[in-house]
Protein backbone atom coordinates (compact mmCIF):
# COMPACT_ATOMS: atom_id res chain seq x y z
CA UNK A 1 -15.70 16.13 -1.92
CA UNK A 2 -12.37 17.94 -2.75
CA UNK A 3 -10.00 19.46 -0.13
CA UNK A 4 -10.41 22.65 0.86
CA UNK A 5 -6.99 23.71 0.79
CA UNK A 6 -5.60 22.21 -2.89
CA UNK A 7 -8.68 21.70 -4.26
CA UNK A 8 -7.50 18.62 -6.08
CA UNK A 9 -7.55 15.25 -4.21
CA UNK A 10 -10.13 13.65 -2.42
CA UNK A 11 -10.56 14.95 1.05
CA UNK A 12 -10.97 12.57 4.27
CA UNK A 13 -14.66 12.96 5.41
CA UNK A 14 -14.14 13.88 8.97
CA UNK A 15 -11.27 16.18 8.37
CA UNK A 16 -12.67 17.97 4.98
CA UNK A 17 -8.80 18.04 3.80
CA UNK A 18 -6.76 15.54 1.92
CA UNK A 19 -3.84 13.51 3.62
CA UNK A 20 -1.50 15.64 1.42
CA UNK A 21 -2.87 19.02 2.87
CA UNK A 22 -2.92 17.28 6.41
CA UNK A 23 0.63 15.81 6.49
CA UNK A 24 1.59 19.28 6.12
CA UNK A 25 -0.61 21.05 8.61
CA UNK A 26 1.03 21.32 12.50
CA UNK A 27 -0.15 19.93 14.93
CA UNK A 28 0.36 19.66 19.05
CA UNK A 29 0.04 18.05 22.08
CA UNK A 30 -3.29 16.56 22.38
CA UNK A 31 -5.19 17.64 19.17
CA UNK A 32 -2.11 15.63 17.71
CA UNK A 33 -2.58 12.07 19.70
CA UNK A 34 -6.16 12.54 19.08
CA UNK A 35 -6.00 13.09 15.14
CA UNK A 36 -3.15 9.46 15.82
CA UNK A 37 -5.80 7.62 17.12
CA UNK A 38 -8.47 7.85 14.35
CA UNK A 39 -6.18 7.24 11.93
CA UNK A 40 -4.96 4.35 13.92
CA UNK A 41 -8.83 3.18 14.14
CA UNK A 42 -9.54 3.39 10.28
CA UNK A 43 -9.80 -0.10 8.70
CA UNK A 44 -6.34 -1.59 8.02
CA UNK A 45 -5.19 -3.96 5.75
CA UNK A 46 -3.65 -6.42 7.36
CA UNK A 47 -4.58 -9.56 4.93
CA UNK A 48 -1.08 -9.26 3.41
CA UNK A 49 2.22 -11.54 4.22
CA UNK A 50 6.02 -11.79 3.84
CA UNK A 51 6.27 -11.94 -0.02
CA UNK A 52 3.33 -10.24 -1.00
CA UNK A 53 3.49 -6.93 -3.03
CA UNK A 54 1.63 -3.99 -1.74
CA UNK A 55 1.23 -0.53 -2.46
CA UNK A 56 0.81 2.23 -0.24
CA UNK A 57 0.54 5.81 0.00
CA UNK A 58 3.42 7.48 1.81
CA UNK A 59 2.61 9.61 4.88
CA UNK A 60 3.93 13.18 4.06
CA UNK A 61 3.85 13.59 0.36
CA UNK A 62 0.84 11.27 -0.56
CA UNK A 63 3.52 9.49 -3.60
CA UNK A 64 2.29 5.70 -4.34
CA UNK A 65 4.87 3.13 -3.85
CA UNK A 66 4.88 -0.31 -4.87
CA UNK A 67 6.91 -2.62 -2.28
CA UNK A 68 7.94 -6.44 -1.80
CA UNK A 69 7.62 -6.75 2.06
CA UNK A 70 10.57 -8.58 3.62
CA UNK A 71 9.20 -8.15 7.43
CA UNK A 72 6.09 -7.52 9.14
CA UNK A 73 5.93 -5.72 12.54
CA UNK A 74 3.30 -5.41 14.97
CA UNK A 75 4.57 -2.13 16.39
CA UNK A 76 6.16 0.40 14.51
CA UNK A 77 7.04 3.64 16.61
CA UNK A 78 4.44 3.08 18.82
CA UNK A 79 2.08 3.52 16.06
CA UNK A 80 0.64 0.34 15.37
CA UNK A 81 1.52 -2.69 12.98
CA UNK A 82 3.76 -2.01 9.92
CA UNK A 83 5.68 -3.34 7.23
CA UNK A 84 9.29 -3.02 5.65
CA UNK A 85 10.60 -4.41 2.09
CA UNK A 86 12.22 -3.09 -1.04
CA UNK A 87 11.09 -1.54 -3.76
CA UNK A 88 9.34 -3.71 -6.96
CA UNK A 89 10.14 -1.42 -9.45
CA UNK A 90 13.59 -1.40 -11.74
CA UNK A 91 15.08 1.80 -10.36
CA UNK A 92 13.92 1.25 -6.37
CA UNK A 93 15.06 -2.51 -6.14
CA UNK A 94 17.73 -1.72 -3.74
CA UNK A 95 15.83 0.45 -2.01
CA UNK A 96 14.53 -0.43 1.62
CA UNK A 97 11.24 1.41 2.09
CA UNK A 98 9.01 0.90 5.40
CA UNK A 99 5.64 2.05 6.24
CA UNK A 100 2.28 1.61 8.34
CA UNK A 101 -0.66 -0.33 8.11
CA UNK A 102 -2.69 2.19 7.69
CA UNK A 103 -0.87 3.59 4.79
CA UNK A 104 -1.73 0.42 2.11
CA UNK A 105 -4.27 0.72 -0.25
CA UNK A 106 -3.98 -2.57 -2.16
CA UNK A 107 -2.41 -5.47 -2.63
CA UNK A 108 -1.03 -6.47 -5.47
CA UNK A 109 0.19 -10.13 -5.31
CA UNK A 110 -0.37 -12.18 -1.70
């Protein structure tokens, strides 16, 4: 089903708008916290290790990123388990990119 804002990406089932479209939307106070948790409670991957290459989808803009993870957290702002590394490809080696659990889609190399 497509998002009913854009009308271009996939939408999340219980939401019926894309994580583009809902980075974007405001929200407060509880609705917020609640809409934290069932992300929180979607499956994770958490199969991947210090070395591995994973991409992931970043939170705001929905851009794929491909990343070598350096470190491995179990909390990240009070959000849940995370990961930090730099980027795999030629122009974002030197770049330090960090992220959620939640966020990766696949690995690429364990």
């Amino acid at each position: 089903m497509l998002c009913k804002k854009c009308r271009k990406r996939e939408s999340m089932p219980e939401y019926s708008i894309c994580r583009v479209c809902f980075g974007k939307k405001v929200l407060k106070g509880k609705r917020k916290k609640a809409v934290e948790r069932k992300l929180l409670k979607k499956k994770k991957i958490k199969n991947y290790k210090i070395g591995s290459v994973i991409r992931y989808k970043t939170h705001k803009e929905g851009k794929p990123r491909t990343v070598k993870v350096t470190e491995k957290h179990k909390n990240v702002k009070n959000r849940g388990g995370g990961f930090a590394g730099y980027g795999h490809n030629k122009k974002d080696k030197k770049t330090f990119f960090w992220g959620y659990d939640f966020q990766i889609y696949k690995i690429v190399k364990r």
